[in-house]
N, C-alpha and C. Protein backbone atom coordinates (compact mmCIF):
# COMPACT_ATOMS: atom_id res chain seq x y z
N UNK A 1 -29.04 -77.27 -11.25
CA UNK A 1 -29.98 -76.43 -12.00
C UNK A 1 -29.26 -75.16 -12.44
N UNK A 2 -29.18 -75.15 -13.69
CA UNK A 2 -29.08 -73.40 -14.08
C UNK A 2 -29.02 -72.66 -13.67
N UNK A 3 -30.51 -72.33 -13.15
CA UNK A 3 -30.94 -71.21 -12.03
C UNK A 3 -29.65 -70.91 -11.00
N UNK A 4 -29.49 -71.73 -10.39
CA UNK A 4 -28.88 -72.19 -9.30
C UNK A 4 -27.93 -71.81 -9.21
N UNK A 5 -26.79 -71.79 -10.33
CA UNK A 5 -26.17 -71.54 -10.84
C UNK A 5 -25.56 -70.56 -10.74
N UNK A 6 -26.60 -69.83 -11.71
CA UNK A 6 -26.84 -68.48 -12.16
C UNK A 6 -26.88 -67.39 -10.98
N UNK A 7 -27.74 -68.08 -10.12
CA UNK A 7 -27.77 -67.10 -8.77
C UNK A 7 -26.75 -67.25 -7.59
N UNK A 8 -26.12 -68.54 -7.69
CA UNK A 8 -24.52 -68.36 -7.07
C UNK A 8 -23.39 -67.33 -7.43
N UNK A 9 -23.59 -67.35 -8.60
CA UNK A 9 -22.57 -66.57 -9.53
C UNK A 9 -22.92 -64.90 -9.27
N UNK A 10 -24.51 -64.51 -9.16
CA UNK A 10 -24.98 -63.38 -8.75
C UNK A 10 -24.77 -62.45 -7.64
N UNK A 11 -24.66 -64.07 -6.58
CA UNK A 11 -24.14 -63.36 -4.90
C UNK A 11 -22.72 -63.61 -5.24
N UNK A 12 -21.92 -63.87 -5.67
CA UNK A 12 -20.44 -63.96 -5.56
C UNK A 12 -19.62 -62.75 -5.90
N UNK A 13 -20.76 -62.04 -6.89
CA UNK A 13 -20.68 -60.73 -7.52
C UNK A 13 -20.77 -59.77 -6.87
N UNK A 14 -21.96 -59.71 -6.03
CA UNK A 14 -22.77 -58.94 -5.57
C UNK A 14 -21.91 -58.78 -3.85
N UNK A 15 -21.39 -59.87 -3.45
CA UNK A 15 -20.65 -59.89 -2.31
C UNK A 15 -19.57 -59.43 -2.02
N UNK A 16 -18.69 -59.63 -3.51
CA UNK A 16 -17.05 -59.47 -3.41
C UNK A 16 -17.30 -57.94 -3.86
N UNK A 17 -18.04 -57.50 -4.66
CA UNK A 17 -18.09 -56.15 -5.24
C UNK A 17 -18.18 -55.85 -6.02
N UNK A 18 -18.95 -56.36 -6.93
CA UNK A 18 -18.99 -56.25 -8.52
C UNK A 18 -20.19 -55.15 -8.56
N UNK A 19 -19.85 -54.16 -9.05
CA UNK A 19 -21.15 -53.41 -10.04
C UNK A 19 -21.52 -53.66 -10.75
N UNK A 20 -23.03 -52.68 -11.32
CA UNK A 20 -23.72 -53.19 -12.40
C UNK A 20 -24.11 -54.42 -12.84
N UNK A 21 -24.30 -54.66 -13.97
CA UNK A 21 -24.96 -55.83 -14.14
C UNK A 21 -23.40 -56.88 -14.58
N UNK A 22 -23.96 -58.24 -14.41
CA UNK A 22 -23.46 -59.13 -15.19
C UNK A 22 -23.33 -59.24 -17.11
N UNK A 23 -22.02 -59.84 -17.54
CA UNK A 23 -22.19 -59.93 -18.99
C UNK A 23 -22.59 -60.96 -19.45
N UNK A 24 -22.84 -61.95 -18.78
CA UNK A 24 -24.07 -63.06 -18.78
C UNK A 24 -24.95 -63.25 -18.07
N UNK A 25 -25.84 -62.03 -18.21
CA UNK A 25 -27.09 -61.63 -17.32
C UNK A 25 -27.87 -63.40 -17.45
N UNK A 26 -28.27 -63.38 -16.36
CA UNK A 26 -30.10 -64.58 -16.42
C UNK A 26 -30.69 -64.63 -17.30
N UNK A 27 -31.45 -65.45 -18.33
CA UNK A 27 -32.38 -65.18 -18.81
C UNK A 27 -33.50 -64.89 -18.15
N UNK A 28 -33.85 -64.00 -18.23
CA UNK A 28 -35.42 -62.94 -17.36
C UNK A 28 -36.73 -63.90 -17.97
N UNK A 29 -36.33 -64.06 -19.32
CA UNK A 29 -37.70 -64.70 -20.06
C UNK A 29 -37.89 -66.12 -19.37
N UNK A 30 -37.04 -66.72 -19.35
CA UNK A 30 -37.20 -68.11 -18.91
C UNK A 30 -36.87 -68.59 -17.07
N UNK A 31 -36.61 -67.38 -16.32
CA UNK A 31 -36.49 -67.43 -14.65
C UNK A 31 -38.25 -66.59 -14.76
N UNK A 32 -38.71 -65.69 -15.36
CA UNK A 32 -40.49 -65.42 -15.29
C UNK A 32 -40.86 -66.67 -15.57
N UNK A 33 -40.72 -67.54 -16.80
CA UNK A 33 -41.63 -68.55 -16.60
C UNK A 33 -41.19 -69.73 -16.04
N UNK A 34 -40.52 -69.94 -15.22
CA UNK A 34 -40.27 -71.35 -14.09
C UNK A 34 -41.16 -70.39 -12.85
N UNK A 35 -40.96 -68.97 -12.74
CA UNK A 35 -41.42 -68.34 -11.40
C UNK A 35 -43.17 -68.54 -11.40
N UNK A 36 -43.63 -68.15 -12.41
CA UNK A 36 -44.99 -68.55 -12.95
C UNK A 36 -45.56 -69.78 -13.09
N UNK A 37 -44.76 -70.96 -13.10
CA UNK A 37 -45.07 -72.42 -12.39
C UNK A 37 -44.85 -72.34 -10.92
N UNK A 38 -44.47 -71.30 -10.23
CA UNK A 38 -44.38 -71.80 -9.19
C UNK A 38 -42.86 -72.28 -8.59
N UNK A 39 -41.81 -72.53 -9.14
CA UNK A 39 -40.79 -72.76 -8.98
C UNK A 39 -40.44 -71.40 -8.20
N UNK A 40 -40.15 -71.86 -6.34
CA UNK A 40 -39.48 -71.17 -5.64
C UNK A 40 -37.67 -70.40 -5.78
N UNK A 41 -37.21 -71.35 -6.59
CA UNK A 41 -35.70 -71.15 -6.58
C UNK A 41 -35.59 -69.51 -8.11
N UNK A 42 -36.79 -69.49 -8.91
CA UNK A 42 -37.12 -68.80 -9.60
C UNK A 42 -37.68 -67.77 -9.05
N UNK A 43 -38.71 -67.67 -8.15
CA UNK A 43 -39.23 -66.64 -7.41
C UNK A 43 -38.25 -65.62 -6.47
N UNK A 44 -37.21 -66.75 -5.72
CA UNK A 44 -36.87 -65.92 -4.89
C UNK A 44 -35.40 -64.95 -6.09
N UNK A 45 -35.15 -65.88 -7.01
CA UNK A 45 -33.84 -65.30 -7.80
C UNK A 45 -34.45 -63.55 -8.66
N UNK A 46 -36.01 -63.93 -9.07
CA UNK A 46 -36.36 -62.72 -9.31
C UNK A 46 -36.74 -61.25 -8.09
N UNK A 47 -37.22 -61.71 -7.30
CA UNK A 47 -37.45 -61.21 -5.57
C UNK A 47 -36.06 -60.22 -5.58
N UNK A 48 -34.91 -61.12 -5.75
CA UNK A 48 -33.59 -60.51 -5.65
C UNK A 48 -33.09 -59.70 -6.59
N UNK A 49 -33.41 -59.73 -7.43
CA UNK A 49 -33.17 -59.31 -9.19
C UNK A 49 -33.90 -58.02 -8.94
N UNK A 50 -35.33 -57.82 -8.59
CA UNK A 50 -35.81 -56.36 -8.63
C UNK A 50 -35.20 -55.97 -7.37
N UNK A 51 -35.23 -56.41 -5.94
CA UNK A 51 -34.50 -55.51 -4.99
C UNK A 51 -33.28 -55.17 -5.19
N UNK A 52 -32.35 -55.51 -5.91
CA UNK A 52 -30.81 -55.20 -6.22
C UNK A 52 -31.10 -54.69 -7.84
N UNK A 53 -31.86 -54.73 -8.40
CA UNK A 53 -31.76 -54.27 -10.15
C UNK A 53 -30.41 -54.35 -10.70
N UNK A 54 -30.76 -55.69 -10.84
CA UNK A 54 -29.33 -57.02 -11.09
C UNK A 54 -30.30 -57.27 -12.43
N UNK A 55 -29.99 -56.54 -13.78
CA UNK A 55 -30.55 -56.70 -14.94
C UNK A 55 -31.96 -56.45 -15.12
N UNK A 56 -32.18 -55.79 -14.06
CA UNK A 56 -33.79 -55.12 -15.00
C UNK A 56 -33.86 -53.82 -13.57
N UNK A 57 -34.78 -52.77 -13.51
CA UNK A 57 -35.00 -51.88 -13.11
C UNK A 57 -35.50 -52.14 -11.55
N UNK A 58 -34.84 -51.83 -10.74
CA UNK A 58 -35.09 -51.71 -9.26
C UNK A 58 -36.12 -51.05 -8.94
N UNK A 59 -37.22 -52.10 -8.60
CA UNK A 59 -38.88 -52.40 -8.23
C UNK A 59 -39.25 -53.19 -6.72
N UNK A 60 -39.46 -52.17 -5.54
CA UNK A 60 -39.33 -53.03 -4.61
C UNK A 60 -41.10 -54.04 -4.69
N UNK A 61 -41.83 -53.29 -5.22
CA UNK A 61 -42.90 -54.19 -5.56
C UNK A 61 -42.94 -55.76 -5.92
N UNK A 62 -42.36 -54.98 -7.18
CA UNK A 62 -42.11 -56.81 -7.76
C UNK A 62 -41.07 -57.41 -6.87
N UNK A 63 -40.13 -56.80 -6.23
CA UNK A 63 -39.54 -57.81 -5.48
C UNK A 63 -40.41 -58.33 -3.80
N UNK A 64 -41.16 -57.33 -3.82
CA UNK A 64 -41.76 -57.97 -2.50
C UNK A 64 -43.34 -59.25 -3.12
N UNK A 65 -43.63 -58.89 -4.24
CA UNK A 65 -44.30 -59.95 -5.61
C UNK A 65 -44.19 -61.27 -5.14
N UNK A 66 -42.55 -60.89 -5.88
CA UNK A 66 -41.61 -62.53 -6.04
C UNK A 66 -40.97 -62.77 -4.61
N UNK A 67 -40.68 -62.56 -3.62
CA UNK A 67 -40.53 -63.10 -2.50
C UNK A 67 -41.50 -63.84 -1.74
N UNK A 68 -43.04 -62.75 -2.14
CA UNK A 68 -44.06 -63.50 -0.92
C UNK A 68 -44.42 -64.85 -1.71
N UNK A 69 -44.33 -65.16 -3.27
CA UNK A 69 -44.71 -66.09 -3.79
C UNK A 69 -43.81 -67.49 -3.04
N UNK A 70 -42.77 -67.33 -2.77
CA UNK A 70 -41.45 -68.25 -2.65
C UNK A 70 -42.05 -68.23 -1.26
N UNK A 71 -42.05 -67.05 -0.63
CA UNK A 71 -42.19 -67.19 1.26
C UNK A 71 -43.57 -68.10 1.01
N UNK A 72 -44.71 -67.52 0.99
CA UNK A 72 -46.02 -68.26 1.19
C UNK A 72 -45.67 -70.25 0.91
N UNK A 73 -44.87 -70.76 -0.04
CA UNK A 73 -44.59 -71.99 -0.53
C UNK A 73 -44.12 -72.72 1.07
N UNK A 74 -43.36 -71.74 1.54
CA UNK A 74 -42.40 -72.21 2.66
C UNK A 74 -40.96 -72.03 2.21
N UNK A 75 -41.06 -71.57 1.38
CA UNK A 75 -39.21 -70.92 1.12
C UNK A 75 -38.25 -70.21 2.00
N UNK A 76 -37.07 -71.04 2.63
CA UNK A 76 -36.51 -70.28 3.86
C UNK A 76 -36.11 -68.78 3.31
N UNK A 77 -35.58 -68.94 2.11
CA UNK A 77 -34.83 -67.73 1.37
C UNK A 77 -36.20 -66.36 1.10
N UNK A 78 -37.09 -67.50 0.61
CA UNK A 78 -38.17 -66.24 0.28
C UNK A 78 -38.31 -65.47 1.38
N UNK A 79 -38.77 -66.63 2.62
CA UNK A 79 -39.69 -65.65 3.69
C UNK A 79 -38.08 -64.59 4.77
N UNK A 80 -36.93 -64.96 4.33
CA UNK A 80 -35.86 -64.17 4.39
C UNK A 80 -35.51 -62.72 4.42
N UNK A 81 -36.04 -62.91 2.78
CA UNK A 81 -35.89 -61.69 2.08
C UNK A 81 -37.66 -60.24 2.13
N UNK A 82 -38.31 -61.77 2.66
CA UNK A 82 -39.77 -60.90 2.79
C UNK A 82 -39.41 -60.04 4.15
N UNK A 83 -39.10 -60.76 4.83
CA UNK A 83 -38.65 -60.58 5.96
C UNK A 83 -38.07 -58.71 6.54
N UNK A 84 -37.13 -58.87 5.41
CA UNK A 84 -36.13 -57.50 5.51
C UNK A 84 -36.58 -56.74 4.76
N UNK A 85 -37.51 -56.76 3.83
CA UNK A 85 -38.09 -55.98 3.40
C UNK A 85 -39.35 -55.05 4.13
N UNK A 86 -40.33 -56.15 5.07
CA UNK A 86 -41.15 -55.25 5.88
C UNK A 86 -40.54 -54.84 6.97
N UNK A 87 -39.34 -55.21 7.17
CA UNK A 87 -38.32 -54.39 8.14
C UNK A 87 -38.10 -53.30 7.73
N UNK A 88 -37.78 -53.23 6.71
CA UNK A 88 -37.05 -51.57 6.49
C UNK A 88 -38.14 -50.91 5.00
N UNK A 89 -39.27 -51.48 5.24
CA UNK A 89 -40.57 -50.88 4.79
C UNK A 89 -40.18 -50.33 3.11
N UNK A 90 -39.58 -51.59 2.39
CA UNK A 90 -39.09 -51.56 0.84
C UNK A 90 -40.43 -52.41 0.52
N UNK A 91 -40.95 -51.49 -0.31
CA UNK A 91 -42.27 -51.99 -1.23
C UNK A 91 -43.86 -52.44 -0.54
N UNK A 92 -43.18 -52.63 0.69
CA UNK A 92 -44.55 -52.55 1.76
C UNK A 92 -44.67 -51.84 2.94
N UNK A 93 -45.47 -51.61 3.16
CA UNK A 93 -45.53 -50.67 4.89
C UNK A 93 -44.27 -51.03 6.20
N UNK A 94 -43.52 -50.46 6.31
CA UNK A 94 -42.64 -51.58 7.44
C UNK A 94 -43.84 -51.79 8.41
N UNK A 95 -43.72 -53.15 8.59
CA UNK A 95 -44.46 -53.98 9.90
C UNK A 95 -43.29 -54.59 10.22
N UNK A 96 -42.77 -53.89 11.47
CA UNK A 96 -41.96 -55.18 12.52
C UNK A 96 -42.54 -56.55 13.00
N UNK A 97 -43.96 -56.34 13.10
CA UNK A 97 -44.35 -58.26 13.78
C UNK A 97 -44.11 -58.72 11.71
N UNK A 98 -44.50 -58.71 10.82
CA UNK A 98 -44.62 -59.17 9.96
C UNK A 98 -42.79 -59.52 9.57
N UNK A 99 -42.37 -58.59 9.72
CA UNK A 99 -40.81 -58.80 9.76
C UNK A 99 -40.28 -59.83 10.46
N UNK A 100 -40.56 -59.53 11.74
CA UNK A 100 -40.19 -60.68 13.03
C UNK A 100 -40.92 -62.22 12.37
N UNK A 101 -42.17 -62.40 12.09
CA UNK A 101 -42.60 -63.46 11.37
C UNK A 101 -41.68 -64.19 10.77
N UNK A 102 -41.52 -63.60 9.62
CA UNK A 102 -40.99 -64.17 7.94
C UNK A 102 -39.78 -64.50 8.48
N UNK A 103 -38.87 -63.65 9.25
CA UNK A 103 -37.52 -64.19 9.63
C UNK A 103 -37.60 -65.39 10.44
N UNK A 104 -38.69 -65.27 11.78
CA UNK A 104 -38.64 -66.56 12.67
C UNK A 104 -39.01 -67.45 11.50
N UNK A 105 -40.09 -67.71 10.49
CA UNK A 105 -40.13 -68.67 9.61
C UNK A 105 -38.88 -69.03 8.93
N UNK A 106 -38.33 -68.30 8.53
CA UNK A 106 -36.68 -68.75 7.87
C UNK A 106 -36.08 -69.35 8.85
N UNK A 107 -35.65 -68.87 9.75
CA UNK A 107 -34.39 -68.91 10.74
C UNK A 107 -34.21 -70.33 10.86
N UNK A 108 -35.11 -71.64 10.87
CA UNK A 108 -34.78 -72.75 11.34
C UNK A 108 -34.44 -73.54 10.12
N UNK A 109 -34.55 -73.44 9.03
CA UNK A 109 -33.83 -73.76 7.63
C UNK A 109 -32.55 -73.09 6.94
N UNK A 110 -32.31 -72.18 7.51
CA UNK A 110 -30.82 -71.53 6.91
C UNK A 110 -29.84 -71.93 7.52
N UNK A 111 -28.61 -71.60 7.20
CA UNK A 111 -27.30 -72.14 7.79
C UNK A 111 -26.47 -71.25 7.30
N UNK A 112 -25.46 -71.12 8.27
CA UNK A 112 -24.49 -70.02 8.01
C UNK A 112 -24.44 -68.30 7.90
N UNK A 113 -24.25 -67.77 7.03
CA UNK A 113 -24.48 -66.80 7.29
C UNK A 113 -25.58 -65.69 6.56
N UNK A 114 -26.81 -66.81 6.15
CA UNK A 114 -27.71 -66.84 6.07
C UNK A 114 -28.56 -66.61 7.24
N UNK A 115 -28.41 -67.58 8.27
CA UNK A 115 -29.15 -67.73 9.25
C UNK A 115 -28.32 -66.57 10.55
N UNK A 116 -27.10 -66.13 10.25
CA UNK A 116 -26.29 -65.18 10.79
C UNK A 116 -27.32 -63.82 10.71
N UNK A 117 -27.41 -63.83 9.54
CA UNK A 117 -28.07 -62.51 8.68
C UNK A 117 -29.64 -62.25 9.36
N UNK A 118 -30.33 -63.24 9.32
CA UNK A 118 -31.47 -63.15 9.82
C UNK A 118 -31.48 -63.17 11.73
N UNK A 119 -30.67 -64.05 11.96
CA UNK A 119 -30.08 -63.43 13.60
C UNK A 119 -30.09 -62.09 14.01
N UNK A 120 -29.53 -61.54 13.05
CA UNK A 120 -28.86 -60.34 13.16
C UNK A 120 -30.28 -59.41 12.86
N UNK A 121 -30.83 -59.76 12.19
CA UNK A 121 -32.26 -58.96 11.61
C UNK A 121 -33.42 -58.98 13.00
N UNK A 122 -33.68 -59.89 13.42
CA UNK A 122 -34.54 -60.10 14.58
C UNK A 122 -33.96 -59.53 15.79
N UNK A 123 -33.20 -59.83 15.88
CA UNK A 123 -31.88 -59.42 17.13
C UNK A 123 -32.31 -57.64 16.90
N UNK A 124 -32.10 -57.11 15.67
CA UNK A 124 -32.42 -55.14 15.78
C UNK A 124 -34.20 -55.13 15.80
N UNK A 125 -34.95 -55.83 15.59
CA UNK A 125 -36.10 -56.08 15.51
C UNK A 125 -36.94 -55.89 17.01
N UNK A 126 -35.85 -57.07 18.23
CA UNK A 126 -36.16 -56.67 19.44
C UNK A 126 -35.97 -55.44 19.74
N UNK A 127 -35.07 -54.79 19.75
CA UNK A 127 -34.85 -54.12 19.95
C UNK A 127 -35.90 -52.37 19.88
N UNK A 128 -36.74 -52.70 18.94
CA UNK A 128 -37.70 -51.61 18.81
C UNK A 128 -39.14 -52.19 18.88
N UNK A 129 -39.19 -53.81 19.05
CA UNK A 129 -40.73 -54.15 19.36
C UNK A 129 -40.80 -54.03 21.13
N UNK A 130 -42.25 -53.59 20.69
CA UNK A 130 -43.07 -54.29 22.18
C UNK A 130 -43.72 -55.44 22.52
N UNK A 131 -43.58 -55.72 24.07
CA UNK A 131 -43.54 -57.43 24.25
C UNK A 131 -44.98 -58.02 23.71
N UNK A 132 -46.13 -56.85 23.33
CA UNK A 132 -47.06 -57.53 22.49
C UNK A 132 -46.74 -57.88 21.05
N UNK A 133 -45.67 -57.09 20.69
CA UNK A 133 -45.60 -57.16 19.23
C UNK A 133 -44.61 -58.62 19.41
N UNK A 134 -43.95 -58.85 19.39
CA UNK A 134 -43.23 -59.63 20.13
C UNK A 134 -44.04 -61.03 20.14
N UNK A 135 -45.25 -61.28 21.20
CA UNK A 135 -45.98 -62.11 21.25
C UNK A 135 -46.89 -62.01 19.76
N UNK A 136 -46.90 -60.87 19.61
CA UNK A 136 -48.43 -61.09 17.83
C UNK A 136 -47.64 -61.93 16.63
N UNK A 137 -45.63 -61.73 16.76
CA UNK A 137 -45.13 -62.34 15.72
C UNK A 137 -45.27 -63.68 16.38
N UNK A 138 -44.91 -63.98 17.03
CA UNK A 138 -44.37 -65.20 17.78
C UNK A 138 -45.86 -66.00 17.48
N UNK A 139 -46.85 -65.52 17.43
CA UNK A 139 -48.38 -66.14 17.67
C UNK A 139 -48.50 -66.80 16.15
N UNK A 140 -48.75 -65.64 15.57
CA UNK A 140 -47.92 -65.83 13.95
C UNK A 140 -47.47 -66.75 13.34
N UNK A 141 -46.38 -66.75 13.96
CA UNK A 141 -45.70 -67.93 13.24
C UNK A 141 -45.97 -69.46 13.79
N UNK A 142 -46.07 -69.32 14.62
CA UNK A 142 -46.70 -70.61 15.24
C UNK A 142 -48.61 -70.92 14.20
N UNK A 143 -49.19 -69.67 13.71
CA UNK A 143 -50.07 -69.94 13.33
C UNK A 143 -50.20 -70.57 11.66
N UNK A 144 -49.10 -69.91 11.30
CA UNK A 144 -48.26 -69.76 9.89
C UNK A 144 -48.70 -71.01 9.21
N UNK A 145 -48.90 -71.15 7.96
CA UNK A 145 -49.26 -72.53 7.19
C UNK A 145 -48.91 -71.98 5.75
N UNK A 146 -47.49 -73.47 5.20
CA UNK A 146 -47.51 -72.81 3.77
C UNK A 146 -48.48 -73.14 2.82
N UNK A 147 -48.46 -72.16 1.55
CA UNK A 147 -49.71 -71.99 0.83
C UNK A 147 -49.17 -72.68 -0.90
N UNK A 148 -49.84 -73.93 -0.92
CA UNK A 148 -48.99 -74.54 -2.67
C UNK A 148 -50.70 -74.25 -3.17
N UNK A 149 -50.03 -73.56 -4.33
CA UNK A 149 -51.21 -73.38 -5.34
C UNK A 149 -51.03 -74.06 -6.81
N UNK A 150 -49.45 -74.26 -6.85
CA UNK A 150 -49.24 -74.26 -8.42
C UNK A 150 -48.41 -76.09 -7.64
N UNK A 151 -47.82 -76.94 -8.78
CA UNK A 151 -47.45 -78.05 -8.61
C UNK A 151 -45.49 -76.96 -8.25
N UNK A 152 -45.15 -77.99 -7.47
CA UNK A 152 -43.73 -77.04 -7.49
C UNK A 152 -42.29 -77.82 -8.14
N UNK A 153 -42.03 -77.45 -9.06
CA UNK A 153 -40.79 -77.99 -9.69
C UNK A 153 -39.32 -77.83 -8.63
N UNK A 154 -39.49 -77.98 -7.78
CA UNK A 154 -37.89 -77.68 -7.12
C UNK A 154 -37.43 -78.71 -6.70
N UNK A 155 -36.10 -78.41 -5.72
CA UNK A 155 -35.39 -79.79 -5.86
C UNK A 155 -35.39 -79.03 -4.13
N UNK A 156 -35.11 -80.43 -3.29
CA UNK A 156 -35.51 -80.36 -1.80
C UNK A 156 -34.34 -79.17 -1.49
N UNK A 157 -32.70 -79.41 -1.34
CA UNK A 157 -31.68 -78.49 -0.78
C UNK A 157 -32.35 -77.23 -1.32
N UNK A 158 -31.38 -76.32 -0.59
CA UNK A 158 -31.17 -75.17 -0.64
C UNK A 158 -29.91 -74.56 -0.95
N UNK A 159 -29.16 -74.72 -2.05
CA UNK A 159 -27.77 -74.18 -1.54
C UNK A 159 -27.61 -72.51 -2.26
N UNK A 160 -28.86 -72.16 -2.32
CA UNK A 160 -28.65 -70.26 -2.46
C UNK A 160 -27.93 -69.81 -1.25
N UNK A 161 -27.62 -68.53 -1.87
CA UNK A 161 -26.55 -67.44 -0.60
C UNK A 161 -27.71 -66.54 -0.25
N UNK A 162 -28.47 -65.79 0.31
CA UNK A 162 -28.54 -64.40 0.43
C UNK A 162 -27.64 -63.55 1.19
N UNK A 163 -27.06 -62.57 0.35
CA UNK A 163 -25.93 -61.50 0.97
C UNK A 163 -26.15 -61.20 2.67
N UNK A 164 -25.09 -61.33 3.09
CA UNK A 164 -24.71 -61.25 4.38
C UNK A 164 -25.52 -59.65 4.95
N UNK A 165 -25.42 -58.88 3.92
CA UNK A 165 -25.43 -57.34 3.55
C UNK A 165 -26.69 -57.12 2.95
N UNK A 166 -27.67 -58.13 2.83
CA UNK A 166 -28.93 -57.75 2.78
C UNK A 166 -29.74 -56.82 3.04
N UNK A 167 -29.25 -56.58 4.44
CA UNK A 167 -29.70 -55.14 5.50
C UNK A 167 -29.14 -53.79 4.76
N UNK A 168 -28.02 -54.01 4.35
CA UNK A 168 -27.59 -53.00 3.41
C UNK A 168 -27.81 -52.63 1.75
N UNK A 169 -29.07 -51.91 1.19
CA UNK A 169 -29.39 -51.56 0.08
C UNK A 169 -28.18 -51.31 -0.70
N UNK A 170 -27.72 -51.05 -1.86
CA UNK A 170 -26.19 -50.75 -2.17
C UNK A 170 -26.70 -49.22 -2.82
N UNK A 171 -27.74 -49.04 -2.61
CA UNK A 171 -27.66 -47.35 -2.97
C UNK A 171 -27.81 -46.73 -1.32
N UNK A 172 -27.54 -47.47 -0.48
CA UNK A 172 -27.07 -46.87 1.24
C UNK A 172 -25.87 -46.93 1.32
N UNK A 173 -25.51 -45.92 2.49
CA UNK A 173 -24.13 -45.79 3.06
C UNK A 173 -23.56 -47.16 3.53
N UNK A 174 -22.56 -48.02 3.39
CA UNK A 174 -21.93 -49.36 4.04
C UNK A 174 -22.23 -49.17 5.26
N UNK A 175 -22.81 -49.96 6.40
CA UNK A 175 -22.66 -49.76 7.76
C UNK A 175 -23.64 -48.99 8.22
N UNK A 176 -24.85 -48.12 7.29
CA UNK A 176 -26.02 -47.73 7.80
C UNK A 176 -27.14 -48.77 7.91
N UNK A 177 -27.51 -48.88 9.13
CA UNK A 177 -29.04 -49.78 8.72
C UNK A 177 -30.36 -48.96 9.09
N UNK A 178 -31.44 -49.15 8.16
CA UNK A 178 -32.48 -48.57 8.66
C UNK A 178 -33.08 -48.67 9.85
């Protein structure tokens, strides 16, 4: 897929060190309307697109938008990125159980350092919950059910990246985490 593609080429950028935008940005017009069917691999590529303002204006809204659309589906990547976002309270209230959630929902579909990343996210997560909060995520996710509203065009794999460095905004210091 295109998409797919497109958003390999994005983290490869975005990883090794590339600034600014790409000179063969995404088409925005046509990743909105696969995201607007419902196509997760579209949701979460825009999700990423406003939290990094990787060709359009850095909106943690719309990126917390387009993540919960992808997370709610059952998207490991979506509920990932939802994940670290109510962690470090970008576009929504930080809630640590809601954080702890979305990651335990990812964690058993990722691989590598994907699933490193979100390790690593829950792992600082203990670290400041209490053993109720703790039990309210854990309850959570066990209660958790994904939500299809639209028919979903995707293809079963997963082979998106999310940055290792997720935790790290790139308008933060390297090595600060919230």
């Amino acid at each position: 897929m295109k998409a797919r593609r497109r958003l390999l080429f994005f983290f490869l950028v975005l990883v090794v060190g590339g600034a600014g935008g790409c000179s063969q940005g995404p088409d925005l017009g046509e990743i909105l309307r696969l995201a607007d069917q419902g196509n997760t691999d579209a949701q979460t590529e825009l999700a990423l697109m406003y939290y990094l303002g990787k060709g359009v204006t850095i909106d943690f809204k719309e990126a917390v938008k387009w993540a919960r659309r992808a997370a709610e589906q059952g998207d490991a990547e979506g509920q990932a990125i939802l994940g670290v976002m109510y962690h470090k309270g970008e576009g929504v209230p930080k809630d640590y159980v809601l954080a702890y959630m979305w990651l335990n929902l990812a964690f058993p579909r990722l691989t590598g350092e994907m699933k490193d990343t979100v390790v690593k996210g829950r792992h600082q997560l203990e670290t400041v919950m209490t053993q109720e909060q703790l039990a309210e995520a854990q309850r959570l996710t066990l209660e958790w059910k994904p939500v299809i509203s639209r028919p979903v065009t995707r293809k079963t794999s997963t082979k998106k990246k999310i940055p290792a460095d997720i935790y790290i905004h790139p308008s933060e210091e390297k090595g600060k985490l919230s």
